[in-house]
Structure formats: C-alpha cells, structure tokens
N, C-alpha and C. Protein backbone atom coordinates (compact mmCIF):
# COMPACT_ATOMS: atom_id res chain seq x y z
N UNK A 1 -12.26 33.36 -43.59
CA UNK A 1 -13.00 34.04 -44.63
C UNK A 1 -13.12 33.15 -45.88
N UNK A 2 -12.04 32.27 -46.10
CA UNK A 2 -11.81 31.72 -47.26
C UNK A 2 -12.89 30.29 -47.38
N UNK A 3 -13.08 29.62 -45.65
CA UNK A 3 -14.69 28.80 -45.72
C UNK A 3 -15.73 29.39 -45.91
N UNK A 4 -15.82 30.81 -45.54
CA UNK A 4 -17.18 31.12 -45.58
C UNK A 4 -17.40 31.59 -47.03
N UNK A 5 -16.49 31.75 -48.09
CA UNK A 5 -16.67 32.47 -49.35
C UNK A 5 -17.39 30.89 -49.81
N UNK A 6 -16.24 29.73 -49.80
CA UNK A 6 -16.47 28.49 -50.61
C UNK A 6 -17.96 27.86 -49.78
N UNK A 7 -18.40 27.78 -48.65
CA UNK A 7 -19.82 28.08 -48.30
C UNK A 7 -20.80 28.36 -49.14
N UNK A 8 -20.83 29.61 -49.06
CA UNK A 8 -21.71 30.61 -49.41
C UNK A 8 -21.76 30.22 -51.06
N UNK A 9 -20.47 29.84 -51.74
CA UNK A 9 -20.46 29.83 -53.08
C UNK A 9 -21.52 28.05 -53.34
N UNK A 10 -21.01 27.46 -52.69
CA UNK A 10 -21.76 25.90 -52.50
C UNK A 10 -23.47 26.16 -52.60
N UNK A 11 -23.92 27.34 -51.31
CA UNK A 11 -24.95 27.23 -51.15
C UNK A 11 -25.77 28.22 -52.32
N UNK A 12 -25.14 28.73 -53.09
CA UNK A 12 -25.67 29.73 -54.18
C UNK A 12 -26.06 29.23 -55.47
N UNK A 13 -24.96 28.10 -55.52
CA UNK A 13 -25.21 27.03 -56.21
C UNK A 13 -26.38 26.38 -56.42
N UNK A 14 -26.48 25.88 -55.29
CA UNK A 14 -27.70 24.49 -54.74
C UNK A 14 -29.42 25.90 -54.90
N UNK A 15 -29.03 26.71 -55.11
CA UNK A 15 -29.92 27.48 -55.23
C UNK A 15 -30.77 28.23 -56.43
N UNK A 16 -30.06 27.83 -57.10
CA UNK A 16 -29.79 28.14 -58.57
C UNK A 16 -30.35 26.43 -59.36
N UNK A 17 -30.31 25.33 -59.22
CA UNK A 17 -30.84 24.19 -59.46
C UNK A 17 -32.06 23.74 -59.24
N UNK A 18 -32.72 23.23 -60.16
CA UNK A 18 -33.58 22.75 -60.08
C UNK A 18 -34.35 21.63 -59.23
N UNK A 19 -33.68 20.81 -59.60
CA UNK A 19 -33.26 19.70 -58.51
C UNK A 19 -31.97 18.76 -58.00
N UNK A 20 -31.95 18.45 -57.00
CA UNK A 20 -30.43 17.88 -56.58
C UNK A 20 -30.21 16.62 -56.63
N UNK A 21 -31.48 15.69 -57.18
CA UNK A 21 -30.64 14.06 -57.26
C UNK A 21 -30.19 14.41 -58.11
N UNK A 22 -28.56 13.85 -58.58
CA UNK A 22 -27.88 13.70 -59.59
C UNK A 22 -27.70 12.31 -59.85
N UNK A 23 -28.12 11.82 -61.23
CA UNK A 23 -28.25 10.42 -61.73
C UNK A 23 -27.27 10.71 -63.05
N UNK A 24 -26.70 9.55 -63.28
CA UNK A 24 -26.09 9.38 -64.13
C UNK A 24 -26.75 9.76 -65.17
N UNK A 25 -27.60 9.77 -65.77
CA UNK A 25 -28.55 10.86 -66.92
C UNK A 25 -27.94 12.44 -66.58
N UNK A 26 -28.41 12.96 -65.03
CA UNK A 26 -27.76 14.40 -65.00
C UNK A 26 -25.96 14.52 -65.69
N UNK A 27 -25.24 13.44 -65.53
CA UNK A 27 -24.07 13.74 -65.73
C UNK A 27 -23.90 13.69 -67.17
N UNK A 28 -24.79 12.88 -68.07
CA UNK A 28 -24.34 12.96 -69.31
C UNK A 28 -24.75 14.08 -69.34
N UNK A 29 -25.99 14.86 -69.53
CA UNK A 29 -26.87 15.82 -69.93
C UNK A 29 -25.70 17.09 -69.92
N UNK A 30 -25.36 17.20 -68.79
CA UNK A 30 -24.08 18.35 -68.45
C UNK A 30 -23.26 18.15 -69.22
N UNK A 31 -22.50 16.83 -69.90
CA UNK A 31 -21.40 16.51 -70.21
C UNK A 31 -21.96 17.11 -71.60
N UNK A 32 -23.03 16.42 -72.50
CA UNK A 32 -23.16 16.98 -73.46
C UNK A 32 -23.45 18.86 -73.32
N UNK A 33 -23.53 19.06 -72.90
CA UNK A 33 -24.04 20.81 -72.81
C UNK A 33 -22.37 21.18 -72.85
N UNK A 34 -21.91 21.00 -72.48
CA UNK A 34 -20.49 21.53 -72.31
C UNK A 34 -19.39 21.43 -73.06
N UNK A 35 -19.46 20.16 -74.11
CA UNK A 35 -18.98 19.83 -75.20
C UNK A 35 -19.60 20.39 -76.33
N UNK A 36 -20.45 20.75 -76.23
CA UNK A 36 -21.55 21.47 -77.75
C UNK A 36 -21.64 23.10 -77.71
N UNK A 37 -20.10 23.87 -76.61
CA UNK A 37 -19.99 25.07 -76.41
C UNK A 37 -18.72 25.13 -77.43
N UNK A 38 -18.81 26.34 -78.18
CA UNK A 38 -17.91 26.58 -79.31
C UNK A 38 -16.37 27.41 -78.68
N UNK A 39 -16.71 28.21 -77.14
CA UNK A 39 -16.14 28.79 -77.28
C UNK A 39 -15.21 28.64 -76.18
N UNK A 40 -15.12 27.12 -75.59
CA UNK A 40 -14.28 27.03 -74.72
C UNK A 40 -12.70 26.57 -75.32
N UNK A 41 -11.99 27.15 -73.88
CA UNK A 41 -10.42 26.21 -74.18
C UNK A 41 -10.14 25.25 -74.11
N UNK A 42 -11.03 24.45 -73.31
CA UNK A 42 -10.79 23.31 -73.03
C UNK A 42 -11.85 21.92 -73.89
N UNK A 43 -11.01 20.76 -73.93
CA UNK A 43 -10.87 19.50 -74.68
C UNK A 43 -11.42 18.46 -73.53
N UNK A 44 -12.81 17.93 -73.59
CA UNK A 44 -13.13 16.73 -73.18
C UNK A 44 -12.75 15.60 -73.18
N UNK A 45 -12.64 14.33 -72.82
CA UNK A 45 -12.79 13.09 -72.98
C UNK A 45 -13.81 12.31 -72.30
N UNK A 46 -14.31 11.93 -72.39
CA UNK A 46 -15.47 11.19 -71.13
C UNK A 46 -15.02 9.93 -71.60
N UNK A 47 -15.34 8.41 -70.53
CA UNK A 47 -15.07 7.45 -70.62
C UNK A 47 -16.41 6.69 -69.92
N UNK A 48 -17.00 5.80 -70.66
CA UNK A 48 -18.67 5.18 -70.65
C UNK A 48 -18.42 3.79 -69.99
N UNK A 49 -19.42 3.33 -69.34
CA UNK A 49 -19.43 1.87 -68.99
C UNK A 49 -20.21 1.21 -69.77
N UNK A 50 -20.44 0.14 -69.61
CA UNK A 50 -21.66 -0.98 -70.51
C UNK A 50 -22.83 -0.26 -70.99
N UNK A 51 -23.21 0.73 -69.91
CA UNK A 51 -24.67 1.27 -70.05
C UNK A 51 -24.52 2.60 -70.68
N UNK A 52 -23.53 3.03 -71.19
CA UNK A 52 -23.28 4.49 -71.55
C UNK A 52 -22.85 5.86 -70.29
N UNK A 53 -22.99 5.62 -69.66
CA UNK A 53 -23.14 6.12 -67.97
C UNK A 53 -21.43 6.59 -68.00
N UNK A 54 -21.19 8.17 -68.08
CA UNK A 54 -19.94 8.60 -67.89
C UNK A 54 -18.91 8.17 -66.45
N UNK A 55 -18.01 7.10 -66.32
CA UNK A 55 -17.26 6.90 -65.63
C UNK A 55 -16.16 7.69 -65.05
N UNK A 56 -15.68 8.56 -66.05
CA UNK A 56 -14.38 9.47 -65.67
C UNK A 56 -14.36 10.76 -67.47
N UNK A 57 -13.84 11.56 -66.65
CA UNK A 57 -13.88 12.67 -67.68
C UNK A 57 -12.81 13.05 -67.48
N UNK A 58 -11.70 13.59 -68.58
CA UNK A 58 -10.88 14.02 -68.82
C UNK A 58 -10.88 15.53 -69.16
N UNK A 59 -10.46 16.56 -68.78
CA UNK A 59 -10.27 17.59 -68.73
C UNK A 59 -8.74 18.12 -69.35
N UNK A 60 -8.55 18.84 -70.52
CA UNK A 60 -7.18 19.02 -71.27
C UNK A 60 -7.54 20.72 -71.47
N UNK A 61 -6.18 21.47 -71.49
CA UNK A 61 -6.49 23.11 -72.02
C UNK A 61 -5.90 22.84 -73.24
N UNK A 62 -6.92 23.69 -73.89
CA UNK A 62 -6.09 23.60 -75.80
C UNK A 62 -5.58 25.17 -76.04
N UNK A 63 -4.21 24.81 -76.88
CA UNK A 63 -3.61 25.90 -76.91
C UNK A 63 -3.13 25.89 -78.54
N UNK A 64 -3.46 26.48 -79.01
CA UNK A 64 -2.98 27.24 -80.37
C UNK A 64 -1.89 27.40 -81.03
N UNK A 65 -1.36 26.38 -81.40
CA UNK A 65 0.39 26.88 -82.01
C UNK A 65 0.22 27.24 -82.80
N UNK A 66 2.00 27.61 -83.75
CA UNK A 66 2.00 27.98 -84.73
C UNK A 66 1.89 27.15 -85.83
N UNK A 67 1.25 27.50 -86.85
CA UNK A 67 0.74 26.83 -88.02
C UNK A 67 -0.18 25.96 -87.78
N UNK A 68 -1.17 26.34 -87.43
CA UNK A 68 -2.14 25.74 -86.74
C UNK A 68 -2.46 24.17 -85.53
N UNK A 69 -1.23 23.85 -85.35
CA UNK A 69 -0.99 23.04 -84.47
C UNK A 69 -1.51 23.39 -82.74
N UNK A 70 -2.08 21.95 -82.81
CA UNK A 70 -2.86 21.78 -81.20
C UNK A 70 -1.73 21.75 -80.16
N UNK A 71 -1.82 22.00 -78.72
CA UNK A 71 -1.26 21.35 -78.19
C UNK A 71 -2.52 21.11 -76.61
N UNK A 72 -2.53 19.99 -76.37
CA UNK A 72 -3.47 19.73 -75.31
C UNK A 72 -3.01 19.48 -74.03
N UNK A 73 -3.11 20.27 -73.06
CA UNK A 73 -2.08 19.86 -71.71
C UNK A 73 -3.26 19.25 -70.93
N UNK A 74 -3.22 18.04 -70.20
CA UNK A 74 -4.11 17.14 -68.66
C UNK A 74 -3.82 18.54 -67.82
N UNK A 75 -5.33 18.70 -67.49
CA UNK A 75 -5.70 19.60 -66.28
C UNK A 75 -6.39 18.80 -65.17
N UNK A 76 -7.62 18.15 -64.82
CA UNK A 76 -8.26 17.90 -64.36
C UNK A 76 -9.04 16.40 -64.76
N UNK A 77 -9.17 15.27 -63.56
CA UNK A 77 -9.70 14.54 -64.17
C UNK A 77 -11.04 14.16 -62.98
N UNK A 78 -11.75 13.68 -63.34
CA UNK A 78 -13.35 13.44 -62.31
C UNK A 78 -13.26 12.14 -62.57
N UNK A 79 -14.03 11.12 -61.60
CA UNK A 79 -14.11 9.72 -61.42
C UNK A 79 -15.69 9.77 -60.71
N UNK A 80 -16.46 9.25 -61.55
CA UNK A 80 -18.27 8.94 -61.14
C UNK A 80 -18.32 7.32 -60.98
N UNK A 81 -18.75 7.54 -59.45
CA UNK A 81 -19.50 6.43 -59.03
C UNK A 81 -20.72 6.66 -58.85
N UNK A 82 -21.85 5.62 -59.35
CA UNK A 82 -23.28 5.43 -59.01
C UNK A 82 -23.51 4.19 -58.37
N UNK A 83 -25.14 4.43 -57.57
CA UNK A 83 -25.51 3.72 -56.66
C UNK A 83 -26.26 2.62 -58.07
N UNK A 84 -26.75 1.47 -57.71
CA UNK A 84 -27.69 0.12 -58.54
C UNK A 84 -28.87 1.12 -59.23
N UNK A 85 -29.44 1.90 -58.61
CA UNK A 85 -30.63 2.74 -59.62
C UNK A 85 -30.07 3.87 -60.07
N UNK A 86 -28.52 4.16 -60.54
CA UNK A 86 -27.96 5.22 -61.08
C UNK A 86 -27.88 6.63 -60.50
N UNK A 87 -28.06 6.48 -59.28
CA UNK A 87 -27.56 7.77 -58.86
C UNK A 87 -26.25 8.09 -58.65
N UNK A 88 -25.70 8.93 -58.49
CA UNK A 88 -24.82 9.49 -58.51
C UNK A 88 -23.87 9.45 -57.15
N UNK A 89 -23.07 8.47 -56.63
CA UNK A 89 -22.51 8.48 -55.09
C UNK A 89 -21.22 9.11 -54.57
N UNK A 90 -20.65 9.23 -55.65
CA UNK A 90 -19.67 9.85 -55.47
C UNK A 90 -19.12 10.57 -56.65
N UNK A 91 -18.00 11.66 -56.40
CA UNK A 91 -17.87 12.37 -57.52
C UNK A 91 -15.68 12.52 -57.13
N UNK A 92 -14.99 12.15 -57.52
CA UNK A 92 -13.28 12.69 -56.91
C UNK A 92 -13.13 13.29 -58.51
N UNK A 93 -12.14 14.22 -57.92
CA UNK A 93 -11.64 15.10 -58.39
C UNK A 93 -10.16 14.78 -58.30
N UNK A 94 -9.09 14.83 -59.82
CA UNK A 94 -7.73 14.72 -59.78
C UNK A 94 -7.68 15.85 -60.46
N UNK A 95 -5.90 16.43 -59.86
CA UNK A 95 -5.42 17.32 -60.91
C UNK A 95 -4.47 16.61 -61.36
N UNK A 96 -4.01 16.93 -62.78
CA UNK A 96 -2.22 16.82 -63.18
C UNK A 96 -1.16 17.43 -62.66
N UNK A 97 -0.42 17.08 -61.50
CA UNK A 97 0.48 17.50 -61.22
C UNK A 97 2.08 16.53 -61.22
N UNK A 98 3.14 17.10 -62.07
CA UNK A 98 4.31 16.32 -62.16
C UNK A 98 4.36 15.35 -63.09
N UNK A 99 3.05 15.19 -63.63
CA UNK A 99 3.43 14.10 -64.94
C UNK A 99 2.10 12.74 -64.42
N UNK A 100 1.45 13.43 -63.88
CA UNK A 100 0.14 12.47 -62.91
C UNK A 100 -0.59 12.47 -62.24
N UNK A 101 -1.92 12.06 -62.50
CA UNK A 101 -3.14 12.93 -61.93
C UNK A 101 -3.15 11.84 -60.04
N UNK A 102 -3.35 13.27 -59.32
CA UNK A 102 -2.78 13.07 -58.26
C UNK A 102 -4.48 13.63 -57.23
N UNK A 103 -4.76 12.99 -56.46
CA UNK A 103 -5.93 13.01 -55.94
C UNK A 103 -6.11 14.52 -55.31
N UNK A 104 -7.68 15.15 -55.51
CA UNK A 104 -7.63 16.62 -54.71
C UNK A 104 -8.88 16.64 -53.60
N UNK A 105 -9.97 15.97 -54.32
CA UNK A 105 -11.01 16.15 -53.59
C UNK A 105 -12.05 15.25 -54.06
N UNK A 106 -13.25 15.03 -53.12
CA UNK A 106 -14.36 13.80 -53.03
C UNK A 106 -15.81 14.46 -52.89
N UNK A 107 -16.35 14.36 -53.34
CA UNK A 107 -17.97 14.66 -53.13
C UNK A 107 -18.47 13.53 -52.59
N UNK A 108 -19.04 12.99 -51.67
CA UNK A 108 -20.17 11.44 -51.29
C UNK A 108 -21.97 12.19 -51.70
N UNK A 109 -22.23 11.65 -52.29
CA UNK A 109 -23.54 12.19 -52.16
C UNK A 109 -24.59 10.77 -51.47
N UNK A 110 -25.92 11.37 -50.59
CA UNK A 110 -27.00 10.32 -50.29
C UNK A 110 -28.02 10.96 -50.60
N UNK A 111 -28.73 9.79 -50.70
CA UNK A 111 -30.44 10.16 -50.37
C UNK A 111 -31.51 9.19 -49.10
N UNK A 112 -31.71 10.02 -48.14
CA UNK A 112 -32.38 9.71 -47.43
C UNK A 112 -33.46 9.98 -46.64
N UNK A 113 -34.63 9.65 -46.56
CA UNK A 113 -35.80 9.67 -46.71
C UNK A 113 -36.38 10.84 -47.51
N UNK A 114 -36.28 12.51 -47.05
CA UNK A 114 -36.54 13.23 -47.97
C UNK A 114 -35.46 14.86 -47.92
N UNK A 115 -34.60 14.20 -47.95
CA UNK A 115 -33.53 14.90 -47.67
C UNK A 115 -32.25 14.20 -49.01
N UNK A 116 -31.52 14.95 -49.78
CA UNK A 116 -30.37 14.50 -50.65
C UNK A 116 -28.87 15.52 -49.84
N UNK A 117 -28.26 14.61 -49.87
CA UNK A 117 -26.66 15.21 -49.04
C UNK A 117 -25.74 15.28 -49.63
N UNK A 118 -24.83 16.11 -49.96
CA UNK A 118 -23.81 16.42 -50.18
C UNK A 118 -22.24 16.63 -49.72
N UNK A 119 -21.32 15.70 -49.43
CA UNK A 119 -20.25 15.96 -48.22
C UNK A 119 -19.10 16.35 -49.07
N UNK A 120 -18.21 16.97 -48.95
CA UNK A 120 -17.02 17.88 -49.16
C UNK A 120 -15.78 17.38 -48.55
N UNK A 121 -14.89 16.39 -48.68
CA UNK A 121 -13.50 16.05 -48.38
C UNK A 121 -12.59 16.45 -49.23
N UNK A 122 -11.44 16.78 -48.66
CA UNK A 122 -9.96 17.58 -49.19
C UNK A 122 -9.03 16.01 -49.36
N UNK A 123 -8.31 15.75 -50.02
CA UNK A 123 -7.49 14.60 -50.29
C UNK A 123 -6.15 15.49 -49.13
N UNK A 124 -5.63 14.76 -48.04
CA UNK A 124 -4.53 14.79 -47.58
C UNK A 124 -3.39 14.04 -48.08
N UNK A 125 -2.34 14.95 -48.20
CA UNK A 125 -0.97 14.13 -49.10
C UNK A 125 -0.45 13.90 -47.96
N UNK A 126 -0.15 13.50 -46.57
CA UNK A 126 0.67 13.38 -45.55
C UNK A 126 -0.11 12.26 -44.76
N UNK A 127 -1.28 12.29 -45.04
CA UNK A 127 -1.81 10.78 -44.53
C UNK A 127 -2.06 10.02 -45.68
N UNK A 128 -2.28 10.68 -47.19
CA UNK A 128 -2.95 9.90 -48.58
C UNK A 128 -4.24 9.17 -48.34
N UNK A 129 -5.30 9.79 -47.65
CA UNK A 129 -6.32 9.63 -47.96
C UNK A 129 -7.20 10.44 -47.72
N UNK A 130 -8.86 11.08 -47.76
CA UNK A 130 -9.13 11.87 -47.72
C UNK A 130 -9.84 12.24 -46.10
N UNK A 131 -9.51 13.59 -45.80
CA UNK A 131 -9.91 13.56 -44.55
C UNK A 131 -11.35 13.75 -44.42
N UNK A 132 -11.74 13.80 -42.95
CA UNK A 132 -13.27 13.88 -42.71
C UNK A 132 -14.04 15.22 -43.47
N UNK A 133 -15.09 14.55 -43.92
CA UNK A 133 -15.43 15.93 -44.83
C UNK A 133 -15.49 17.57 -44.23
N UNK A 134 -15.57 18.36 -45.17
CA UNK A 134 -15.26 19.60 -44.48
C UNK A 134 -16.76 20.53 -44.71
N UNK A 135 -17.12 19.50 -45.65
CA UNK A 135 -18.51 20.95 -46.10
C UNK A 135 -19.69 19.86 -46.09
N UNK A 136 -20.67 20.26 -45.86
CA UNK A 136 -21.96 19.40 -46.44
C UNK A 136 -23.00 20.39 -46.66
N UNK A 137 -23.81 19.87 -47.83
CA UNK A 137 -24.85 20.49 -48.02
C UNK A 137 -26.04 19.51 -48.20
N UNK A 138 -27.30 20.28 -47.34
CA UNK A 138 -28.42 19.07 -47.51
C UNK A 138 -29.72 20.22 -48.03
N UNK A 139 -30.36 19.24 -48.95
CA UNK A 139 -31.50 19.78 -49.81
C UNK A 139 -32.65 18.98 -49.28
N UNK A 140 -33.91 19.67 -48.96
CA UNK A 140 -34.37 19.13 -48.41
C UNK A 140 -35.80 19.00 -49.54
N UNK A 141 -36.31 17.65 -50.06
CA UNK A 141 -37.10 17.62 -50.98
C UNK A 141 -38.46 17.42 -50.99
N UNK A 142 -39.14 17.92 -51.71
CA UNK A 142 -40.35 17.88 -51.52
C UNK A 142 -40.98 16.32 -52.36
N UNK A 143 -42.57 16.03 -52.59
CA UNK A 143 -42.27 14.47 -53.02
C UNK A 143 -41.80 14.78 -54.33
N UNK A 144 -42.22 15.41 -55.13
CA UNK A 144 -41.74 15.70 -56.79
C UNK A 144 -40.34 15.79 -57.00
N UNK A 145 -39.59 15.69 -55.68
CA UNK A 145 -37.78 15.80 -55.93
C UNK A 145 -37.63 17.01 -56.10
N UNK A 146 -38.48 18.16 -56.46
CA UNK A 146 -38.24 19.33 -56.22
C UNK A 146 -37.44 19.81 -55.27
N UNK A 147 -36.45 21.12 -55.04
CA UNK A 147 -36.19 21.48 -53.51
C UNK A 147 -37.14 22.34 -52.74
N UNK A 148 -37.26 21.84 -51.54
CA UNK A 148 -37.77 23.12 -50.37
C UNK A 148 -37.09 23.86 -49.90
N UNK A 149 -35.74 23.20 -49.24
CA UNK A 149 -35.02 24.34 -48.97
C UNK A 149 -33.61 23.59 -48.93
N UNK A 150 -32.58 24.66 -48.44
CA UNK A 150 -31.36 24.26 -48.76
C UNK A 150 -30.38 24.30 -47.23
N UNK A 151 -29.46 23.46 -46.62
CA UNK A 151 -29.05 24.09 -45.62
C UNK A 151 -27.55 23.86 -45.89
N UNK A 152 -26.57 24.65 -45.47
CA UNK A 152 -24.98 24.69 -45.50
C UNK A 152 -24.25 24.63 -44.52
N UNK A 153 -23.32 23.20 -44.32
CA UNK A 153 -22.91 23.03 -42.82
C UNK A 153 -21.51 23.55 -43.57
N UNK A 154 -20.52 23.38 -42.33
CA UNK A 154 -19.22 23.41 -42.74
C UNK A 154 -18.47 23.20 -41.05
N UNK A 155 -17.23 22.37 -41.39
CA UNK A 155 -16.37 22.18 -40.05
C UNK A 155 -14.99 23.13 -39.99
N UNK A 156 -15.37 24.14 -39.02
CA UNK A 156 -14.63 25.19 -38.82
C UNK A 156 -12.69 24.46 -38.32
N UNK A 157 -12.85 22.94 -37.68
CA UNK A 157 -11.52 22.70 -36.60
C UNK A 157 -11.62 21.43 -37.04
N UNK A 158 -10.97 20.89 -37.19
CA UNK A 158 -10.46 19.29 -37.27
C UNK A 158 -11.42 18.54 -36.23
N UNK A 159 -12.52 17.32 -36.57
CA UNK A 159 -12.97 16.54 -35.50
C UNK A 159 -13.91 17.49 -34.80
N UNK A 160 -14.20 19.34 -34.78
CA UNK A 160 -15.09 19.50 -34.63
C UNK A 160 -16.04 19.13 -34.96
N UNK A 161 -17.60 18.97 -35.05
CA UNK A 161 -19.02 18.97 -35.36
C UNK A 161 -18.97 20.06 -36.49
N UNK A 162 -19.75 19.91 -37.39
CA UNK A 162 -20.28 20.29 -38.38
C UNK A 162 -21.24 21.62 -37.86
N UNK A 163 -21.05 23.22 -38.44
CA UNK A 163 -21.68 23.85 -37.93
C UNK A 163 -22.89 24.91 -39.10
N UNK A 164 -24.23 24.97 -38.91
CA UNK A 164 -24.85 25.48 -39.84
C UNK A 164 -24.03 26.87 -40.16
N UNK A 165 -24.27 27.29 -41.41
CA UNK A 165 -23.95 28.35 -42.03
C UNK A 165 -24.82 29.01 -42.95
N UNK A 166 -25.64 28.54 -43.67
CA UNK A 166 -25.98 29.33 -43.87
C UNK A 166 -27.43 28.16 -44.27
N UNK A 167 -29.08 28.51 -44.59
CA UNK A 167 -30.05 28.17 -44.53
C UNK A 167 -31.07 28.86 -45.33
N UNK A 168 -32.19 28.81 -46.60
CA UNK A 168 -33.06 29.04 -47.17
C UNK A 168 -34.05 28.29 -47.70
N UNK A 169 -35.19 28.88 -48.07
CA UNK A 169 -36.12 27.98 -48.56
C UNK A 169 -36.14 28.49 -49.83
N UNK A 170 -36.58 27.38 -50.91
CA UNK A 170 -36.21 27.90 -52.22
C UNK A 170 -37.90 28.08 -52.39
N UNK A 171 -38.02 28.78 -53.45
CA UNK A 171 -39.26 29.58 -53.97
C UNK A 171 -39.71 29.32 -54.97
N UNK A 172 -38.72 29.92 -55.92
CA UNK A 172 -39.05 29.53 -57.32
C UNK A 172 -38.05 28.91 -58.42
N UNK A 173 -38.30 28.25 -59.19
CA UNK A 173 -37.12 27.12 -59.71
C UNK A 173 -37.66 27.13 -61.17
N UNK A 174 -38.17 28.57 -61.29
CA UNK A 174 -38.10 28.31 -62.86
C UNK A 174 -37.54 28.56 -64.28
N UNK A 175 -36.07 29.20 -63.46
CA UNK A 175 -35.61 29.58 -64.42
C UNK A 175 -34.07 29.16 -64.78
N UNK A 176 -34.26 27.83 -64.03
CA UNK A 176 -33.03 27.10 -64.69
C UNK A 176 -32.67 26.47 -65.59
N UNK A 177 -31.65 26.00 -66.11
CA UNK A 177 -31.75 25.52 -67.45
C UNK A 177 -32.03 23.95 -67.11
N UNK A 178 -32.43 23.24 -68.38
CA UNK A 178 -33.24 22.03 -68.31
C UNK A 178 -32.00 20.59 -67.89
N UNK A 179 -30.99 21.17 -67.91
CA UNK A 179 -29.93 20.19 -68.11
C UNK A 179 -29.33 19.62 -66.50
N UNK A 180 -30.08 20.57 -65.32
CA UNK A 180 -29.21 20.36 -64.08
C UNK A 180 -30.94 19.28 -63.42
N UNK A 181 -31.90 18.81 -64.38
CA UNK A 181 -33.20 18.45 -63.70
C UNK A 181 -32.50 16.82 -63.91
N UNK A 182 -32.61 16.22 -63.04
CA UNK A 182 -32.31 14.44 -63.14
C UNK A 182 -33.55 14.19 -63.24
N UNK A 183 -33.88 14.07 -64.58
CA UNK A 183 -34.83 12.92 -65.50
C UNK A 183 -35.29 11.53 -64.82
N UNK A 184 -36.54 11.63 -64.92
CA UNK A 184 -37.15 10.40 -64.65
C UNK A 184 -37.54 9.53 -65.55
C-alpha cells in the first residue's frame, strides 16, 4: 500500500506541472520562491558554481529560543548535477543523522527523443550504494516541451521489471505557477 500511495503521490505531482525538463534555471527559480516565503521554519543555504547554477542546498529547522535566540538544526541536504546544456541529471538527497549527512535517496533524470524520465533509487546502508531504482516516471512531450501525458512505473520485488501503475494524458496546464516552467 505504502508503493502505491508514494506512486500515485509522484504521479499527481508530474500532473500538476507545467513542464518536466528541469534545468538548472528551474532549480534556482524554486530555490528563490521558497526563500522569499515569510512563513516557513526552515533556513536555506544554497551553494553556486562559476555560473550561478545551485550545486547543493542546505536545509536547517529554525527554532526560537529564549530571548530571542536562533537555534538552527541540519535536516536535509540535496546535491544537483547537470548535463553540458544545464539540465538537470541528477538530484541525491542526504539527511542529518548522528552528527552527518548520510545518503537517502537519488533521482537520475533523461531526456530522450520525446520522452523526459525520471528514476527513483533508495540509498542501501548494508551494501552503501544505491540500489536499482524503484520508481520511474516518464512524461511524454510534445515539441513545445509541453506534457502529453504522464506514465508511473514502479518495481514491486527486487530485480523484478518495472511495472505500469498508473497512466494519463494531461489536458490542461494552465494553472500552474510560473516557477516549475524550465525557461528557454
């Protein structure tokens, strides 16, 4: 039950977007939208390369002491790799656990011919590296990069095949916000 919720939640997602190349432009765009919210707990850091292009983001919860004192605890940290024309190839995910951000999970993203992919790996602590992905999602694009439709695999058994789950064609895409569109 617990694949088919994180599924279903993946593919609700991808449904809700405008479009799915993610370029290093999409990641600042988000990064700024999310830092310019007044009313979160949490404390950014982003870290830029030569080109401005967010490399790793830092994720901290802020907590309120007394006499107005901060205290910022490491929650979560992200690591962005892009392809030579700035797309977006990969995405890992660390948490803080024990005093050190300790690997959880991997996004690979492609683009190929008119199709953009999405793969889903879990970081294993007993082998320490990440296993074969568990989820994929593929968007299938029209020429404007727009989506047509969306499809949701997921691997039910270890080394099984990848099995559809769930499948739509998207309709209308106009009412998302401007910040999830990768800029040309």
């Amino acid at each position: 039950m617990k694949n088919l919720v994180f599924a279903t939640l993946m593919c609700a997602a991808a449904m809700s977007a405008k479009a799915q190349v993610i370029t290093s432009e999409t990641v600042n765009n988000v990064y700024e939208e999310v830092i310019n919210q007044t009313d979160s707990r949490f404390v950014f850091n982003a870290e830029r390369d030569g080109n401005g292009s967010i490399t790793a983001l830092n994720v901290y919860s802020e907590e309120i002491l007394s006499k107005g004192a901060v205290s910022l605890t490491p929650e979560y940290r992200y690591q962005y790799a892009y392809n030579a024309d700035g797309m977006l190839s990969s995405r890992m995910k660390y948490v803080w656990r024990h005093g050190d951000w300790q690997s959880a999970e991997r996004y690979d993203y492609t683009l190929t011919g008119d199709s953009y992919n999405v793969e889903y790996s879990r970081w294993n602590n007993e082998k320490t590296r990440f296993d074969q992905p568990l989820g994929k999602m593929t968007y299938w694009l029209l020429p404007n990069e727009s989506v047509a439709s969306v499809a949701c695999y997921y691997r039910h058994r270890d080394h099984a095949p990848m099995e559809l789950e769930w499948q739509a064609s998207v309709e209308s895409q106009s009412n998302t916000p401007d910040y999830y569109w990768a800029k040309k």
